[in-house]
Protein backbone atom coordinates (compact mmCIF):
# COMPACT_ATOMS: atom_id res chain seq x y z
CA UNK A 1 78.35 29.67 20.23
CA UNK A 2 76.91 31.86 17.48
CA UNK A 3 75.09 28.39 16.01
CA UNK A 4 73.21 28.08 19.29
CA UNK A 5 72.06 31.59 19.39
CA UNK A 6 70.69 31.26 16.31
CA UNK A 7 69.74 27.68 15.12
CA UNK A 8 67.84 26.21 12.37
CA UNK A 9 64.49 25.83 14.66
CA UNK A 10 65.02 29.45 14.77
CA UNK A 11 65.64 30.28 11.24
CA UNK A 12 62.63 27.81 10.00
CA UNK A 13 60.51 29.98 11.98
CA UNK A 14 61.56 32.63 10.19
CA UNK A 15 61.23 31.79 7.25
CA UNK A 16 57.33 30.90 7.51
CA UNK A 17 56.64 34.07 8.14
CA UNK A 18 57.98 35.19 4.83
CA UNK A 19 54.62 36.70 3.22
CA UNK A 20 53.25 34.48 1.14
CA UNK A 21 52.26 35.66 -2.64
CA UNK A 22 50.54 34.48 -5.51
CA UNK A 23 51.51 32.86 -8.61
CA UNK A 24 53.00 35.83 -9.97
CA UNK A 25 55.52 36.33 -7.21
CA UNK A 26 56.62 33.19 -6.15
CA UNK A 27 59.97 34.22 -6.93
CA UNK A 28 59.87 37.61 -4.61
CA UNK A 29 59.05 34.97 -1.78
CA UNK A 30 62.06 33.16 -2.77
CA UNK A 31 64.22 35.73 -3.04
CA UNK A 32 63.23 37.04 0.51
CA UNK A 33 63.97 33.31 1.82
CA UNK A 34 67.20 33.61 0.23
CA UNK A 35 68.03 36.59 1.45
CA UNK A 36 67.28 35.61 5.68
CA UNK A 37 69.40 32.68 5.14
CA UNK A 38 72.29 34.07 3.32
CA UNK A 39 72.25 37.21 6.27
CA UNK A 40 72.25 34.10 8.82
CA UNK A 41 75.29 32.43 7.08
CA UNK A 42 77.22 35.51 6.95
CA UNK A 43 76.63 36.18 10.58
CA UNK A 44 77.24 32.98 11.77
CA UNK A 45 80.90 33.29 9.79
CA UNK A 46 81.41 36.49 11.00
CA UNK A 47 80.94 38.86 7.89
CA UNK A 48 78.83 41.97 7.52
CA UNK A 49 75.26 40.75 7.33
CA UNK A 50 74.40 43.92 5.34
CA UNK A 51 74.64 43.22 1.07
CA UNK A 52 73.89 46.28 -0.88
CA UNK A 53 72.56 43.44 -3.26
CA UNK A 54 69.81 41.97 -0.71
CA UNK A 55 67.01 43.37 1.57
CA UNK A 56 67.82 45.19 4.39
CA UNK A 57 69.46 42.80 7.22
CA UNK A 58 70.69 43.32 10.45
CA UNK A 59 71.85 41.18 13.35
CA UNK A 60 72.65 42.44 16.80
CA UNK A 61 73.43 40.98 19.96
CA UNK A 62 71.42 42.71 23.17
CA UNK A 63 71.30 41.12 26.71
CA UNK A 64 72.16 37.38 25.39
CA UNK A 65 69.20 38.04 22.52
CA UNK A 66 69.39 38.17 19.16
CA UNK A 67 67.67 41.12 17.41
CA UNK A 68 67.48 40.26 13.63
CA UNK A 69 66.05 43.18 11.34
CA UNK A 70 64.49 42.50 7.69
CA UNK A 71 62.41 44.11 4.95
CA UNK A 72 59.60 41.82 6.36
CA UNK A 73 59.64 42.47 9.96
CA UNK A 74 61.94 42.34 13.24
CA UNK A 75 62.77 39.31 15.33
CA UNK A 76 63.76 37.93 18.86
CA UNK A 77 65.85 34.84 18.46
CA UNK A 78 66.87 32.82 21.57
CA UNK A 79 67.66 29.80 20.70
CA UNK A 80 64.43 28.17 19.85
CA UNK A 81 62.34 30.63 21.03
CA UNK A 82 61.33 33.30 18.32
CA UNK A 83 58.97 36.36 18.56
CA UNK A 84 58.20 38.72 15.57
CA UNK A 85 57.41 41.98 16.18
CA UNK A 86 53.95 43.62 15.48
CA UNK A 87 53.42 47.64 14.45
CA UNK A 88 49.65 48.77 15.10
């Protein structure tokens, strides 16, 4: 099930690693937050996870992982298990 691959452990994780800003732009944090869970919901129902109105998102399914793209980074989702790619 498409909820197990990708479960709210998973998409809390996530979500702290939005980059945190100042004052100024709280709401560009908020937006990106926004954004992660909307792609998620989509996803999860099935729809295109791509919004010409969002970030960048993409979800794809490789070798029972989950590989989900975003303007802030790339992630591993296995059920609980999370891992956020690093570029040097």
């Amino acid at each position: 099930m498409k909820t197990q691959k990708f479960n709210t452990t998973a998409l809390v994780k996530i979500l702290d690693n939005v980059p945190k800003r100042s004052k100024q732009s709280e709401g560009f944090e908020i937006m990106n937050k926004r954004n992660i869970i909307s792609a998620r919901d989509r996803w999860l129902l099935g729809e295109d996870v791509y919004n010409e109105d969002e970030e960048f998102n993409e979800i794809e399914e490789k070798d029972g992982i989950l590989i989900f793209r975003t303007d802030i980074g790339t992630f591993r989702i296995d059920g609980d298990h999370v891992t956020m790619e690093k570029t040097i």
